[in-house]
PDB file of N, CA and C in Angstrom:
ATOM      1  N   UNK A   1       1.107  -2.356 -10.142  1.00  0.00           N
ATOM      2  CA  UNK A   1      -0.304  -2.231  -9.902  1.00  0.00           C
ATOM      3  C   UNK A   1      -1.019  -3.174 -10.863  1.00  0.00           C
ATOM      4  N   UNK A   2      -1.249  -4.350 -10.390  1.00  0.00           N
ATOM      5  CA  UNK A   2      -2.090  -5.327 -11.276  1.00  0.00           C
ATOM      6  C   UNK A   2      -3.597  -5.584 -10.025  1.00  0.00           C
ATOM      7  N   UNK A   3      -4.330  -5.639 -11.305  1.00  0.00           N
ATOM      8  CA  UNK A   3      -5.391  -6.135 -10.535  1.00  0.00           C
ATOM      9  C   UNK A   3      -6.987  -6.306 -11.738  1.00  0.00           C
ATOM     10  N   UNK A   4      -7.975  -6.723 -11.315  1.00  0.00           N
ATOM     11  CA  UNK A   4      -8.841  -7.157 -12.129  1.00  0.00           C
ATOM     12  C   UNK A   4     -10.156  -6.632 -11.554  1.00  0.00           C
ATOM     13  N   UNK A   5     -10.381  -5.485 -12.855  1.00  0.00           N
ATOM     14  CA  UNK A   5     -12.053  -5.375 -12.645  1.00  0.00           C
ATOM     15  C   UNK A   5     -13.187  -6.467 -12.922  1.00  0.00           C
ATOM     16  N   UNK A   6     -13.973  -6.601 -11.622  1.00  0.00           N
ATOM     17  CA  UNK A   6     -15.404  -7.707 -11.967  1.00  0.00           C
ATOM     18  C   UNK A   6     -16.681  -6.143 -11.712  1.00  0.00           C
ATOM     19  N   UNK A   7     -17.100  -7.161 -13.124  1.00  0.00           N
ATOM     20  CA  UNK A   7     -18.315  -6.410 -13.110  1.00  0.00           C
ATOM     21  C   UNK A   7     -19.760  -7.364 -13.142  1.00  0.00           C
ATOM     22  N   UNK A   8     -20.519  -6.955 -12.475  1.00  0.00           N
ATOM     23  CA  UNK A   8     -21.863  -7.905 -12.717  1.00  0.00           C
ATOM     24  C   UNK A   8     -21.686  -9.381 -11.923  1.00  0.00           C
ATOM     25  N   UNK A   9     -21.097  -9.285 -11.218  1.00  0.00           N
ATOM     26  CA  UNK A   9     -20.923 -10.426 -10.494  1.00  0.00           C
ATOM     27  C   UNK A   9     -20.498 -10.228  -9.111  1.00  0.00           C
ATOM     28  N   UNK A  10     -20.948 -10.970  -8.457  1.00  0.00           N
ATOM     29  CA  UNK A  10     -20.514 -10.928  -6.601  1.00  0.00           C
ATOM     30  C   UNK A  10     -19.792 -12.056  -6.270  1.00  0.00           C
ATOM     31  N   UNK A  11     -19.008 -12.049  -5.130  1.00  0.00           N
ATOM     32  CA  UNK A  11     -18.018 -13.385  -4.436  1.00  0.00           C
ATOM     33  C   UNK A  11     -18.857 -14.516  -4.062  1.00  0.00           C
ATOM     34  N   UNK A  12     -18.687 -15.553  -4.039  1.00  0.00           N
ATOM     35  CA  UNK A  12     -19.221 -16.934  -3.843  1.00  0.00           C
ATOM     36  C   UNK A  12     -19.433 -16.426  -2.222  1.00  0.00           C
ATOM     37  N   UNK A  13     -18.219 -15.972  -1.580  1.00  0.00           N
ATOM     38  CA  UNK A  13     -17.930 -16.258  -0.131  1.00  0.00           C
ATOM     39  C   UNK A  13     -18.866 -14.385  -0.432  1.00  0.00           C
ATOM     40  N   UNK A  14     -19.380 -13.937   1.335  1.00  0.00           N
ATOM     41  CA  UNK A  14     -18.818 -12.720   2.026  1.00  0.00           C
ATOM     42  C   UNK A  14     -17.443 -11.549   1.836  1.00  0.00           C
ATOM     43  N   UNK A  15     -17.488 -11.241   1.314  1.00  0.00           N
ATOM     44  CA  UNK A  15     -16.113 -10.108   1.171  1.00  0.00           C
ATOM     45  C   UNK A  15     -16.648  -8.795   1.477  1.00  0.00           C
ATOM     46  N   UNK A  16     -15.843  -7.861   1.500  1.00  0.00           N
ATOM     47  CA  UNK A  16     -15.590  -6.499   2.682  1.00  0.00           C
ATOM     48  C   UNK A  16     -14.386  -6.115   1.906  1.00  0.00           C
ATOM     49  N   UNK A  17     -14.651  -4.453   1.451  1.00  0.00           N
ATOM     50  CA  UNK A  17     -13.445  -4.039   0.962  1.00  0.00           C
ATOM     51  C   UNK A  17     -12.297  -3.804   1.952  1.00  0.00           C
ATOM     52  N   UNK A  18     -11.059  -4.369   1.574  1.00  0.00           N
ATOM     53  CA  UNK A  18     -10.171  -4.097   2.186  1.00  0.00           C
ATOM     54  C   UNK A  18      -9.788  -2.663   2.769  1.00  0.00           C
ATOM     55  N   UNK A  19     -10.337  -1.584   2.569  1.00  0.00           N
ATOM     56  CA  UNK A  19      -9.802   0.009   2.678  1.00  0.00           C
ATOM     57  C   UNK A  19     -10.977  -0.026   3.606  1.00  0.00           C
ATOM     58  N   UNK A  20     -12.402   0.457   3.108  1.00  0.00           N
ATOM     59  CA  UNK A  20     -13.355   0.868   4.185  1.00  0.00           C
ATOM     60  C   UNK A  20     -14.404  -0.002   4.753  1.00  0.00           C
ATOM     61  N   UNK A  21     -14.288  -1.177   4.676  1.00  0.00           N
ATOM     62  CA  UNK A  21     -15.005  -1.994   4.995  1.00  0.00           C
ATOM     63  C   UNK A  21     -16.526  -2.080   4.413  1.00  0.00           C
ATOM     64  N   UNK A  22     -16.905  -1.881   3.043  1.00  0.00           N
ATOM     65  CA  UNK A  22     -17.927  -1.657   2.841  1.00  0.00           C
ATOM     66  C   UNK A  22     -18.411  -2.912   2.111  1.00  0.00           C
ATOM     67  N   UNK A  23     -19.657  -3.718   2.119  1.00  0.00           N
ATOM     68  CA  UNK A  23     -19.907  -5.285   1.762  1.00  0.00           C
ATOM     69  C   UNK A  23     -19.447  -5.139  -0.041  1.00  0.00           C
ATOM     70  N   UNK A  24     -18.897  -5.941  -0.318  1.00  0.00           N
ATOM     71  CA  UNK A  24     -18.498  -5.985  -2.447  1.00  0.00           C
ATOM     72  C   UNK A  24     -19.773  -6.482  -2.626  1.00  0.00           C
ATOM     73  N   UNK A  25     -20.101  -5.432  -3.613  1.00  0.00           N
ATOM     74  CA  UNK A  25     -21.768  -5.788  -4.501  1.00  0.00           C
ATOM     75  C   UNK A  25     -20.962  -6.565  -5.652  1.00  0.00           C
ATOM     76  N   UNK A  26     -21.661  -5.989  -6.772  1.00  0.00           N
ATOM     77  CA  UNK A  26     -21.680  -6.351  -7.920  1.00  0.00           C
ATOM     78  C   UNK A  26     -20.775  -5.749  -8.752  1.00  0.00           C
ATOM     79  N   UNK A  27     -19.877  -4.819  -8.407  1.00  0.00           N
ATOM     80  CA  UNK A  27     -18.909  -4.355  -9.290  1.00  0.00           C
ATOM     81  C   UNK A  27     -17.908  -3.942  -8.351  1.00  0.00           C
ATOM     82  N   UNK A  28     -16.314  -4.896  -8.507  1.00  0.00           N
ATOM     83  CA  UNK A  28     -15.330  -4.541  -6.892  1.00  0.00           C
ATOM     84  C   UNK A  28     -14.134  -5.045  -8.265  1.00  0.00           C
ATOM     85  N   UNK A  29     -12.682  -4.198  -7.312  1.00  0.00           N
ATOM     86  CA  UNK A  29     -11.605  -4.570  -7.801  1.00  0.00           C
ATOM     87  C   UNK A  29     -10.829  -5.584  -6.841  1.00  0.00           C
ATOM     88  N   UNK A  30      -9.953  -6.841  -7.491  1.00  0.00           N
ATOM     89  CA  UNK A  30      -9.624  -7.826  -6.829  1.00  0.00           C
ATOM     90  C   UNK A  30      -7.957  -7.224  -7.581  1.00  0.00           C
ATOM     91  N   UNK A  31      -7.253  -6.844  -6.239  1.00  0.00           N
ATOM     92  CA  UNK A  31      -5.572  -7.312  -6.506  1.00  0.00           C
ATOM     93  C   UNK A  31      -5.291  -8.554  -6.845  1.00  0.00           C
ATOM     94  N   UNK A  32      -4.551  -8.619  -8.233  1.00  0.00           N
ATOM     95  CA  UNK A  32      -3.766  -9.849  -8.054  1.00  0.00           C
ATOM     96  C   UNK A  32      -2.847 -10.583  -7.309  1.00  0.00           C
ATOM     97  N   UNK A  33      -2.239  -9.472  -6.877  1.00  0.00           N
ATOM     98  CA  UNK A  33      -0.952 -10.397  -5.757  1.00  0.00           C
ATOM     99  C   UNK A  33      -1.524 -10.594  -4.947  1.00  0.00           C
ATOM    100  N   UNK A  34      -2.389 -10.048  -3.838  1.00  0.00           N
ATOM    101  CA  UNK A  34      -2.675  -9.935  -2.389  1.00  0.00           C
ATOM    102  C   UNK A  34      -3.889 -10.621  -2.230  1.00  0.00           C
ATOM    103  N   UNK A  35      -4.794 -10.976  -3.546  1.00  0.00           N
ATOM    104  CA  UNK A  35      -6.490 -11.196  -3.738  1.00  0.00           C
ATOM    105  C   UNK A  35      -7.378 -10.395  -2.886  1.00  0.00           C
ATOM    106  N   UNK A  36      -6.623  -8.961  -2.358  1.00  0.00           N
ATOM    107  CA  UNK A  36      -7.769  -8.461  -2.307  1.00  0.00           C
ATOM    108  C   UNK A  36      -9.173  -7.942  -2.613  1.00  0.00           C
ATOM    109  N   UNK A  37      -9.771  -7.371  -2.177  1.00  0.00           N
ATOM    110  CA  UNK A  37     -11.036  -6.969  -2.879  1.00  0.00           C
ATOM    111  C   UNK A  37     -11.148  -5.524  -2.472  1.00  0.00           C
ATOM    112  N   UNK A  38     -11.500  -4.485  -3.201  1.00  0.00           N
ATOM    113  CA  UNK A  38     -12.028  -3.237  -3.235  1.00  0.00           C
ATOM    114  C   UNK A  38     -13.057  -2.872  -3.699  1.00  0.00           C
ATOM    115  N   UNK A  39     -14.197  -2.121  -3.070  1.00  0.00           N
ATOM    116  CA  UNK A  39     -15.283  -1.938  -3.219  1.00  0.00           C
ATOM    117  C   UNK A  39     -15.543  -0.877  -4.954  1.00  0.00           C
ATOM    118  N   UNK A  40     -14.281  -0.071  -4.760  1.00  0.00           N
ATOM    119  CA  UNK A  40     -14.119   0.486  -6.239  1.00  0.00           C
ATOM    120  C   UNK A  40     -13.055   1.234  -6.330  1.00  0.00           C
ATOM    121  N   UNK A  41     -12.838   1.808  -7.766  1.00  0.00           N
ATOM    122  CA  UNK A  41     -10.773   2.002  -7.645  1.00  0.00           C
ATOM    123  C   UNK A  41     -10.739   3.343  -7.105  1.00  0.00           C
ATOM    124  N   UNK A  42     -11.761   4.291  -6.022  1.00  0.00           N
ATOM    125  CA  UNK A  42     -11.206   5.031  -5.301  1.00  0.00           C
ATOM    126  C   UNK A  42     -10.513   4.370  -4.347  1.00  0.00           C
ATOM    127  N   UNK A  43     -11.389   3.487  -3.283  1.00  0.00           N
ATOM    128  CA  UNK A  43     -10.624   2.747  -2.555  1.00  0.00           C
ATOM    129  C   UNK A  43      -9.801   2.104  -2.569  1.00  0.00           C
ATOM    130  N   UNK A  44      -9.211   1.151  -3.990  1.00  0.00           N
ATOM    131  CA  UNK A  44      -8.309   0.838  -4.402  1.00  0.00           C
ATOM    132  C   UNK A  44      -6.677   1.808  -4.528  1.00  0.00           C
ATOM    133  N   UNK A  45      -7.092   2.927  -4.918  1.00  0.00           N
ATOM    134  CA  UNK A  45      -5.897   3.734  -5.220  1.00  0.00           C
ATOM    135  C   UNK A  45      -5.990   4.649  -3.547  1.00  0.00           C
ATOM    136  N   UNK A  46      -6.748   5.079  -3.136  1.00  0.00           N
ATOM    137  CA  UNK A  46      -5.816   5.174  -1.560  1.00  0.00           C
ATOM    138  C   UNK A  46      -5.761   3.974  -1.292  1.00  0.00           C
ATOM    139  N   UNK A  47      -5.707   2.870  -1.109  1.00  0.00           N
ATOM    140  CA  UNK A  47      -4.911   1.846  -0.605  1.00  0.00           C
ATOM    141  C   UNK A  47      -3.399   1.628  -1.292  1.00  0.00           C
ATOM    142  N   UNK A  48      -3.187   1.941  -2.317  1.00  0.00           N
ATOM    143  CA  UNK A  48      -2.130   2.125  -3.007  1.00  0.00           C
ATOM    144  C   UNK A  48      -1.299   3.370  -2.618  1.00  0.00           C
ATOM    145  N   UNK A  49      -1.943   4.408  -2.331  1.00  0.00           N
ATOM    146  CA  UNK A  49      -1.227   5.910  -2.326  1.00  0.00           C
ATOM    147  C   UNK A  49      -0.878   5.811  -0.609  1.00  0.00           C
ATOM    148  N   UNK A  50      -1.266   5.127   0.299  1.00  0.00           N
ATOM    149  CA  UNK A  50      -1.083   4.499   1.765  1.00  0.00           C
ATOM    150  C   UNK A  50       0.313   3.719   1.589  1.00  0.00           C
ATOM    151  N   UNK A  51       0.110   2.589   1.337  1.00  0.00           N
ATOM    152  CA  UNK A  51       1.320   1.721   1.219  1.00  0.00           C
ATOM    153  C   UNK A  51       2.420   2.420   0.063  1.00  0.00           C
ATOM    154  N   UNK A  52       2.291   3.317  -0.534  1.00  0.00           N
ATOM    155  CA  UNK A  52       3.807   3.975  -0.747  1.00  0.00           C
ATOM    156  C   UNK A  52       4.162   5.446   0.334  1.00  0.00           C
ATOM    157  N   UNK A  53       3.202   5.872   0.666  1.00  0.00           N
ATOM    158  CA  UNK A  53       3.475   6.815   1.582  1.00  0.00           C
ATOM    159  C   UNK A  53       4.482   5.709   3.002  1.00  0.00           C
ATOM    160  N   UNK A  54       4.063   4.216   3.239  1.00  0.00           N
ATOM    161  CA  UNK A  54       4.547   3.732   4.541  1.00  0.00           C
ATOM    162  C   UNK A  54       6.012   3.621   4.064  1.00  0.00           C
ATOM    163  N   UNK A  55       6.112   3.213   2.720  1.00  0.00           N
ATOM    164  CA  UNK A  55       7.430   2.623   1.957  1.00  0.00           C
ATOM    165  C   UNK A  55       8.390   4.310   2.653  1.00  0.00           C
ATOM    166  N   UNK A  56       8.002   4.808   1.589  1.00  0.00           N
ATOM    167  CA  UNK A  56       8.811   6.503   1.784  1.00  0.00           C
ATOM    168  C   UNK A  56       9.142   6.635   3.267  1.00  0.00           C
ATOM    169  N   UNK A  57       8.093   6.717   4.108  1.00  0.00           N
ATOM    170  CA  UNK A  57       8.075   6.884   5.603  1.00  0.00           C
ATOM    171  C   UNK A  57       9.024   5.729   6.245  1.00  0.00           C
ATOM    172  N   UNK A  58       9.467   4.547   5.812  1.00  0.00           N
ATOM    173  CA  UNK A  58      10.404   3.761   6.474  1.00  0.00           C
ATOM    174  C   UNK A  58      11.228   3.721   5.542  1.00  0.00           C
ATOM    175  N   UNK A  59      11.558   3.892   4.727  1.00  0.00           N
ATOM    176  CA  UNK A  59      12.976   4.417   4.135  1.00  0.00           C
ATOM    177  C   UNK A  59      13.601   5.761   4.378  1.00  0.00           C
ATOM    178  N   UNK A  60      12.835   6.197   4.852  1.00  0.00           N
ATOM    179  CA  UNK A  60      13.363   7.242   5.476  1.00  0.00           C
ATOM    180  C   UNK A  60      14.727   7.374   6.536  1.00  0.00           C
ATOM    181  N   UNK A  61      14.624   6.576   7.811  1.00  0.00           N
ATOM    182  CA  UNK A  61      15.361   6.396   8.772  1.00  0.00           C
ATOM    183  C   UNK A  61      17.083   5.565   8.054  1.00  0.00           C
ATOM    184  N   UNK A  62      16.358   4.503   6.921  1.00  0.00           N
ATOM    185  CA  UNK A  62      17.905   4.157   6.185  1.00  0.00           C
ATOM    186  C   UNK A  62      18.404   5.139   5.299  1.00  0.00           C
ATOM    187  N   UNK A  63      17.703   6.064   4.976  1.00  0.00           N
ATOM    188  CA  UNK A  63      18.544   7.105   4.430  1.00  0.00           C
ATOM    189  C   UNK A  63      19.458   7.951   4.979  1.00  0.00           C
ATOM    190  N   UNK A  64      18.996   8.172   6.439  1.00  0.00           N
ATOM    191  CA  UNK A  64      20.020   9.046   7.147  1.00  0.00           C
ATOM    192  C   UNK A  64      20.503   8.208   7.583  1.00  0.00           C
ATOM    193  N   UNK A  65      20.637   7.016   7.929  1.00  0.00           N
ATOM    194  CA  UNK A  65      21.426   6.199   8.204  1.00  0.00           C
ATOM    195  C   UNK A  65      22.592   5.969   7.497  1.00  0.00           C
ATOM    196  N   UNK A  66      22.563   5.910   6.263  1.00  0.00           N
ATOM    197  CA  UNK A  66      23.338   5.990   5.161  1.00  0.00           C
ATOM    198  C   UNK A  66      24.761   7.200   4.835  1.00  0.00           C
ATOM    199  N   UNK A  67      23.617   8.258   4.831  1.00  0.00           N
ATOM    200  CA  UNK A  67      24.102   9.256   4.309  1.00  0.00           C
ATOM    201  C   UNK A  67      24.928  10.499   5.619  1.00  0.00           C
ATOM    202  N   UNK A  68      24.477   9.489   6.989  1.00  0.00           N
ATOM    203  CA  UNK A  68      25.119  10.122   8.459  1.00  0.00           C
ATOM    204  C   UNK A  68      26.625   9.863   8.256  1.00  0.00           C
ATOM    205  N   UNK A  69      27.361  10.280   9.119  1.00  0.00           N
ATOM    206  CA  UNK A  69      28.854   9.873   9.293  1.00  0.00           C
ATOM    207  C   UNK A  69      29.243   9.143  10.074  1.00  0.00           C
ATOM    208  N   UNK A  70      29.673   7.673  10.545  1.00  0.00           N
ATOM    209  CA  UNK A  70      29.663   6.954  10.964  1.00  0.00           C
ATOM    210  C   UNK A  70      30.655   7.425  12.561  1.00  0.00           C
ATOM    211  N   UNK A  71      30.348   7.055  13.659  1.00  0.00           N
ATOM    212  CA  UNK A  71      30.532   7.307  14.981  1.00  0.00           C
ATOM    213  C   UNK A  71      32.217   7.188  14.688  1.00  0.00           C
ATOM    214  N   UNK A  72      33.058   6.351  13.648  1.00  0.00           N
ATOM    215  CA  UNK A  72      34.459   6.241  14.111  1.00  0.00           C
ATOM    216  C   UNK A  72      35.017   7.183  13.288  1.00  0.00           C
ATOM    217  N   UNK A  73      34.698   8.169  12.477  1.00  0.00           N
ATOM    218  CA  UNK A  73      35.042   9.019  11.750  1.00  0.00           C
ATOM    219  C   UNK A  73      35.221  10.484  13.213  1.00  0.00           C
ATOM    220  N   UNK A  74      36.317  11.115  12.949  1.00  0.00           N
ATOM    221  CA  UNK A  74      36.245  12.202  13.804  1.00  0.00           C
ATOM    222  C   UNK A  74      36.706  13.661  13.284  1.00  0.00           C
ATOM    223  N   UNK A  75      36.070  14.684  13.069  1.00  0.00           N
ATOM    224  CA  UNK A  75      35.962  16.121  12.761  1.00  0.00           C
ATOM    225  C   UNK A  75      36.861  16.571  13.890  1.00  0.00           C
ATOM    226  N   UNK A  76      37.706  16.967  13.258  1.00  0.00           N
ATOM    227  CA  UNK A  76      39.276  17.463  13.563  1.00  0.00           C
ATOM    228  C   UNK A  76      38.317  19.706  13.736  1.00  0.00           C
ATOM    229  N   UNK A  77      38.568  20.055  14.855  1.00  0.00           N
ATOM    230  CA  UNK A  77      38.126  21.752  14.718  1.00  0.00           C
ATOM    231  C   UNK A  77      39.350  22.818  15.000  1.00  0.00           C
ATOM    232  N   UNK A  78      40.435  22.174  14.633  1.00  0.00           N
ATOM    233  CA  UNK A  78      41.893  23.140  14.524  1.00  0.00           C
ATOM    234  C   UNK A  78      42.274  23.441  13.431  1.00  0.00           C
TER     235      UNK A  78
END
């Protein structure tokens, strides 16, 4: 989680927080990796608490994938 509070200052360009679409005034958080913009670090952190909920939610399916018994294995019931 890197990213940079601006305060007292607005974007050269138009920007729109990435989470709710609301116009960036004068005080927004910019991700470093992604350069997004967030209107403020509520919206910032559900955008964060989203993208690990998707992570969990698609690792999911390789886990049972994993941890299933593979189709050439066979359970002997005598």
């Amino acid at each position: 989680m890197n990213f940079i509070l601006v305060n007292g200052r607005t974007p050269r360009a138009r920007f729109f927080c990435a989470l709710c679409g609301e116009s960036i005034r004068e005080s927004y958080l910019r991700e470093i990796g992604t350069q997004l913009c967030y209107c403020d670090h509520v919206c910032y952190a559900d955008h964060c608490r989203s993208a690990v909920m998707a992570l969990v939610k698609g690792a999911r399916p390789s886990l049972v994938a994993a941890v299933a018994p593979s189709p050439s294995q066979s359970f002997s019931t005598t």
